[in-house]
Each structure stands twice: as structure tokens, then as C-alpha cells.
PDB file of N, CA and C in Angstrom:
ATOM      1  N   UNK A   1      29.335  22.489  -4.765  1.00  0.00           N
ATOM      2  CA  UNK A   1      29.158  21.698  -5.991  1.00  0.00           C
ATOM      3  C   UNK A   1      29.074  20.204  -5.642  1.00  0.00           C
ATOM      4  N   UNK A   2      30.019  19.503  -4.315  1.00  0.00           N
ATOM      5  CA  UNK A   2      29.635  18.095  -4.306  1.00  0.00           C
ATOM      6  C   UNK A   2      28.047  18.137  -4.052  1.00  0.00           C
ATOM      7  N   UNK A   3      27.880  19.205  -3.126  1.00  0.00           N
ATOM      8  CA  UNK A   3      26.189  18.530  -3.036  1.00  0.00           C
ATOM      9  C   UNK A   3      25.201  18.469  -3.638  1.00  0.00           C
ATOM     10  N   UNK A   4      25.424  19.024  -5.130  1.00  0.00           N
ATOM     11  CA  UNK A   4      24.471  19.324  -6.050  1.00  0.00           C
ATOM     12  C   UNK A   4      24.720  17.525  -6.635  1.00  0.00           C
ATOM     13  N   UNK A   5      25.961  17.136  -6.972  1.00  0.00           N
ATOM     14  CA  UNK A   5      26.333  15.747  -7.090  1.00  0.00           C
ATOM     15  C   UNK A   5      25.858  14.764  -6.916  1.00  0.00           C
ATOM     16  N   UNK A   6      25.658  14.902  -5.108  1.00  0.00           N
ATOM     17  CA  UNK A   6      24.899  13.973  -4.603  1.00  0.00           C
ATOM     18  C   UNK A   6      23.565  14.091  -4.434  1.00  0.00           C
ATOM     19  N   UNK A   7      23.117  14.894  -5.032  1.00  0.00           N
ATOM     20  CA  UNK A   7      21.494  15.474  -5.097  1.00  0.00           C
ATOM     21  C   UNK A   7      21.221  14.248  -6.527  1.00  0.00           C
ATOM     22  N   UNK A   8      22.387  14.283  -7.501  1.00  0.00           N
ATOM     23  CA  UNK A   8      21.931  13.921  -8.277  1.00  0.00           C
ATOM     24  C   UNK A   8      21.976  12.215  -8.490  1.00  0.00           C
ATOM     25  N   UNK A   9      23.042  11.843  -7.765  1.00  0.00           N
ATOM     26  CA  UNK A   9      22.926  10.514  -7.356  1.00  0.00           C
ATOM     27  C   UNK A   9      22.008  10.006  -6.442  1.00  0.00           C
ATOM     28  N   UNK A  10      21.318  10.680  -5.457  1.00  0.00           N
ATOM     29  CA  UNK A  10      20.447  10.320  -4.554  1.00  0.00           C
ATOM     30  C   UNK A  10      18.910  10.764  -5.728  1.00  0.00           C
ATOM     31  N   UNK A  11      19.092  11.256  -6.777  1.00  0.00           N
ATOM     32  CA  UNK A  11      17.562  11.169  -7.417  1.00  0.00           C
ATOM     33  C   UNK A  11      17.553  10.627  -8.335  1.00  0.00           C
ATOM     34  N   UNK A  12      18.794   9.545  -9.184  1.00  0.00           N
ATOM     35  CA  UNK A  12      18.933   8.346  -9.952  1.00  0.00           C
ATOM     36  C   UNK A  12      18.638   6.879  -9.123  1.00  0.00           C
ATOM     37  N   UNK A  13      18.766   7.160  -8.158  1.00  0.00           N
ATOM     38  CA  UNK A  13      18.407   6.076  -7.174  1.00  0.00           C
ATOM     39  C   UNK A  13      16.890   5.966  -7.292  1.00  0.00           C
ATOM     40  N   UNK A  14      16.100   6.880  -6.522  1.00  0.00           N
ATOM     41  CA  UNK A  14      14.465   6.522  -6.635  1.00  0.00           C
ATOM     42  C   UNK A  14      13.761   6.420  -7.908  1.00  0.00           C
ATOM     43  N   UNK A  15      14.375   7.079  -9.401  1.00  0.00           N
ATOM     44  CA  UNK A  15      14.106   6.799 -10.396  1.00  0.00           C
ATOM     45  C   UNK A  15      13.839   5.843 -10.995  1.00  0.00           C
ATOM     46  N   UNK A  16      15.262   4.566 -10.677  1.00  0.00           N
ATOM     47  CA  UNK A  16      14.565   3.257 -10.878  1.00  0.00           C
ATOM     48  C   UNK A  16      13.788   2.432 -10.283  1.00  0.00           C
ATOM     49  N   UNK A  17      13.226   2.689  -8.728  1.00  0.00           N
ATOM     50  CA  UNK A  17      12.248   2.097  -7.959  1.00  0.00           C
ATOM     51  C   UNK A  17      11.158   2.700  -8.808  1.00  0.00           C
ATOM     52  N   UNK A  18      10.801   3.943  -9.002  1.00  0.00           N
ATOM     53  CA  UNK A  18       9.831   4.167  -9.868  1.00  0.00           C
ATOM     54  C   UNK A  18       9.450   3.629 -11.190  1.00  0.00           C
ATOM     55  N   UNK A  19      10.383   3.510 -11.235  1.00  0.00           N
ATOM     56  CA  UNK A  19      10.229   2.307 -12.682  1.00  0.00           C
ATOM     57  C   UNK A  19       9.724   1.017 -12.156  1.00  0.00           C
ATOM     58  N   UNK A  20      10.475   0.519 -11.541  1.00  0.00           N
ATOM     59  CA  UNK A  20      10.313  -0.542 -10.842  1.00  0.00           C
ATOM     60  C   UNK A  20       8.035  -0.451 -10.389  1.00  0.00           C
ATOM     61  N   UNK A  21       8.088   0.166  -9.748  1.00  0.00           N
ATOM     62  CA  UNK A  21       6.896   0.422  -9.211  1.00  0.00           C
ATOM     63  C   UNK A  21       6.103   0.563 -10.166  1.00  0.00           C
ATOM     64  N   UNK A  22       6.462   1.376 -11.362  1.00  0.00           N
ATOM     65  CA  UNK A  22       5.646   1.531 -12.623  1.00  0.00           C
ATOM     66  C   UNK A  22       5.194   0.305 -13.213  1.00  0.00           C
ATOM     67  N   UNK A  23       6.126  -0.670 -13.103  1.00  0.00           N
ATOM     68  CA  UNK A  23       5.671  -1.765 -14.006  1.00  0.00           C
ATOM     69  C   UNK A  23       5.293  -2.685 -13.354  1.00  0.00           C
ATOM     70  N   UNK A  24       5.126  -2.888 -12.348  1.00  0.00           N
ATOM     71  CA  UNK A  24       4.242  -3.619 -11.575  1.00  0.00           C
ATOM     72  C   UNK A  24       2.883  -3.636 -11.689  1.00  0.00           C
ATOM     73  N   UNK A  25       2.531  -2.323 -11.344  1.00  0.00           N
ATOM     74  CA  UNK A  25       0.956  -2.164 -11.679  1.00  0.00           C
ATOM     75  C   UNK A  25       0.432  -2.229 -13.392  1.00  0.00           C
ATOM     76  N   UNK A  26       1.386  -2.255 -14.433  1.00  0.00           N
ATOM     77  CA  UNK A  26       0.794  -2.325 -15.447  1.00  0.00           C
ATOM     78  C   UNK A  26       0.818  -4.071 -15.331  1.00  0.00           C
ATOM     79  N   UNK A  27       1.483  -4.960 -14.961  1.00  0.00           N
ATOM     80  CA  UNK A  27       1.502  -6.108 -14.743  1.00  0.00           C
ATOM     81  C   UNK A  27      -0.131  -6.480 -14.583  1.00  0.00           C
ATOM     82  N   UNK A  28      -0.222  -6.114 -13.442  1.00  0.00           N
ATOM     83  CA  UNK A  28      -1.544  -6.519 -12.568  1.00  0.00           C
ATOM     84  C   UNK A  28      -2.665  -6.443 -13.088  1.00  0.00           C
ATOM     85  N   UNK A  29      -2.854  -4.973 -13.687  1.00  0.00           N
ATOM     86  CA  UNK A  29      -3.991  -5.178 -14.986  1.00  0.00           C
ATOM     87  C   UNK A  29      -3.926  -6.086 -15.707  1.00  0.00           C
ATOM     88  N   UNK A  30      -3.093  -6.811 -16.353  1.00  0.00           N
ATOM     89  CA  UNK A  30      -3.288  -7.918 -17.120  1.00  0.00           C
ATOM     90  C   UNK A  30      -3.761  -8.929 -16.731  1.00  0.00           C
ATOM     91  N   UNK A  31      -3.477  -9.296 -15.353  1.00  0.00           N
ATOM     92  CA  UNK A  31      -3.618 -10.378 -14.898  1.00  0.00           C
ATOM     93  C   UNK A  31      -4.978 -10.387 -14.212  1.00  0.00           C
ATOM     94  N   UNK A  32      -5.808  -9.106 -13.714  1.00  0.00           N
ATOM     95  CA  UNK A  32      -7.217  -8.775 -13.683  1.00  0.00           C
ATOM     96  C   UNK A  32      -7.868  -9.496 -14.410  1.00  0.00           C
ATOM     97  N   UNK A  33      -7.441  -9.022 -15.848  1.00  0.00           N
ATOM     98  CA  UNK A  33      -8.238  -8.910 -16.972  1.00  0.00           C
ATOM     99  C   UNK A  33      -8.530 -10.025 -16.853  1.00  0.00           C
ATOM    100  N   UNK A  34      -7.650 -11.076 -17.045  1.00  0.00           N
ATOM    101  CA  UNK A  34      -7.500 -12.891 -17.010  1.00  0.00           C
ATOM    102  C   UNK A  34      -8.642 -12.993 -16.346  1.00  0.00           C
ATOM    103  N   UNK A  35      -8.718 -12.621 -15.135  1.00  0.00           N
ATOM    104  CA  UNK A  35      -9.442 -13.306 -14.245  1.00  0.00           C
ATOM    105  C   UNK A  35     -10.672 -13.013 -14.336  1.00  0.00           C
ATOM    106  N   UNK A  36     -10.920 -11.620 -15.015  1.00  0.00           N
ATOM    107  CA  UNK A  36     -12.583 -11.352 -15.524  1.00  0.00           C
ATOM    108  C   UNK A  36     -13.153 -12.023 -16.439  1.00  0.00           C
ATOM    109  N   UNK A  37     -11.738 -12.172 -17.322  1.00  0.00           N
ATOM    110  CA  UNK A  37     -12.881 -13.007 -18.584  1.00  0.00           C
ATOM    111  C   UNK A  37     -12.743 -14.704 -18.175  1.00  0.00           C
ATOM    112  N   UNK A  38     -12.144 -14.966 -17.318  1.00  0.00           N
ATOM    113  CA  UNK A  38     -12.637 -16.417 -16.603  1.00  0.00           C
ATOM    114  C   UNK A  38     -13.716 -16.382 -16.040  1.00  0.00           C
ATOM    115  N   UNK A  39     -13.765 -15.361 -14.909  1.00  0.00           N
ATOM    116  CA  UNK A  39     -14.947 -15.458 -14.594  1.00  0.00           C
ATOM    117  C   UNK A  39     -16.543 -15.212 -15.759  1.00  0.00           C
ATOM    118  N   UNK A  40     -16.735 -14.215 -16.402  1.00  0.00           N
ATOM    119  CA  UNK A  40     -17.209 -14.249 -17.436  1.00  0.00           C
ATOM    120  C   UNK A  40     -17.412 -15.859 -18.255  1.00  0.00           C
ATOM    121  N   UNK A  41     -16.849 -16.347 -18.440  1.00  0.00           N
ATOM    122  CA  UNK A  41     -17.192 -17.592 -19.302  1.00  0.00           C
ATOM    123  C   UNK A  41     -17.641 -18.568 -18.530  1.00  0.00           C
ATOM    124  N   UNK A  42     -17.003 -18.893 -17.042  1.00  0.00           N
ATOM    125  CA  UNK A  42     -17.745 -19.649 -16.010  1.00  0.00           C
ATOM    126  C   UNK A  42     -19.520 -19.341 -15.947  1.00  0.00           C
ATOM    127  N   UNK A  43     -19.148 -17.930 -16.059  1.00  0.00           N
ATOM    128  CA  UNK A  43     -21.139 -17.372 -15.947  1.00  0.00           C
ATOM    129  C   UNK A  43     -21.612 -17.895 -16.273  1.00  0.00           C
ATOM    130  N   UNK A  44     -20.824 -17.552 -18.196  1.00  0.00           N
ATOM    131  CA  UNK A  44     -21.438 -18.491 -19.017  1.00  0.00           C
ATOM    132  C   UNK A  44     -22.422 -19.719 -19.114  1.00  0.00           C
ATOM    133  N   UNK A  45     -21.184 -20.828 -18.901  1.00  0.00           N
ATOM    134  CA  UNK A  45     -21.019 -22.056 -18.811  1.00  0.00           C
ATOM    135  C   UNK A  45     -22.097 -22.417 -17.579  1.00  0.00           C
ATOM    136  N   UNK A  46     -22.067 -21.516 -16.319  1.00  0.00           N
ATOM    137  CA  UNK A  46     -23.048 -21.936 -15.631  1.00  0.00           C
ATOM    138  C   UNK A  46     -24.353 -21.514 -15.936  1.00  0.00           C
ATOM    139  N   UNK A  47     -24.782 -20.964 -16.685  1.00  0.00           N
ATOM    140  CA  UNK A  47     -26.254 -20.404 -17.276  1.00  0.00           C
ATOM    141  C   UNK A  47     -26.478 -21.402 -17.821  1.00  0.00           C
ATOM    142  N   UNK A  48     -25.407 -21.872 -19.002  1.00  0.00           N
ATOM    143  CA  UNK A  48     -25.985 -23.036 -20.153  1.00  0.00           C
ATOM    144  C   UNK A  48     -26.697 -24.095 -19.335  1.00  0.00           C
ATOM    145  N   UNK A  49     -25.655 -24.421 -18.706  1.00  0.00           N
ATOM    146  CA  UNK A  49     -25.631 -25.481 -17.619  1.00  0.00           C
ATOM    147  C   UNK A  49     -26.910 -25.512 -16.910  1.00  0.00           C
ATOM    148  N   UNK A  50     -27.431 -24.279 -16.496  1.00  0.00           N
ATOM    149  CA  UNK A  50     -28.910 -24.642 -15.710  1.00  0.00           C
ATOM    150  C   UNK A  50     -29.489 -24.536 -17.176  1.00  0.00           C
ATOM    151  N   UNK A  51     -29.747 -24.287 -17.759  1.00  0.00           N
ATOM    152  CA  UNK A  51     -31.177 -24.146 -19.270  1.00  0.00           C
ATOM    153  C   UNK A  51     -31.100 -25.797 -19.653  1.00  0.00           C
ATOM    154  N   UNK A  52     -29.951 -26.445 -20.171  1.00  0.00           N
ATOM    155  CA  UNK A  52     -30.290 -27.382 -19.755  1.00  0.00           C
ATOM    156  C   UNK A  52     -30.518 -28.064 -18.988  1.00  0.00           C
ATOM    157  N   UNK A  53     -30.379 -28.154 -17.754  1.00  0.00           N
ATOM    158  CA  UNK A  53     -31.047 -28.971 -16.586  1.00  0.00           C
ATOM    159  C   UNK A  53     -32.561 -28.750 -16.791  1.00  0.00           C
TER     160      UNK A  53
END
């Protein structure tokens, strides 16, 4: 019976790295996103930018 115990303390442990790990990558998508629609409006801005020239 202790080792069923420590089965269960040793799999509350990686549970929260998984969490941990989980929310990292939902992080990162966000911060993608940012950077697409920057880039996106730079496009923009540089298209306008030559039509008028």
C-alpha cells in the first residue's frame, strides 16, 4: 500500500509541469498572432507607400 502512495505522489508532481507546459504554448499563440498582424499592416503600409511614390 505505501507504494501505491507514492505512485500517487510521484503522478501529482508531473501533473503540474503539465500544466505548466500547457500554458505556455497557449501563451505563444498569442504572441504569433501579434506578430502576424504587424507584419500584415507593415505590408500594408509598404504597398501604400510605393503607389504613392
Amino acid at each position: 500500500m505505501q507504494f501505491q502512495e507514492t505512485e500517487t505522489v510521484t503522478t501529482a508532481e508531473p501533473n503540474e509541469q503539465i500544466d505548466v507546459r500547457e500554458r505556455k504554448p497557449y501563451q505563444t499563440p498569442c504572441l504569433v498572432r501579434l506578430d502576424l498582424d504587424e507584419t500584415e499592416a507593415g505590408g500594408l503600409g509598404a504597398t501604400d507607400a510605393g503607389i504613392f511614390s
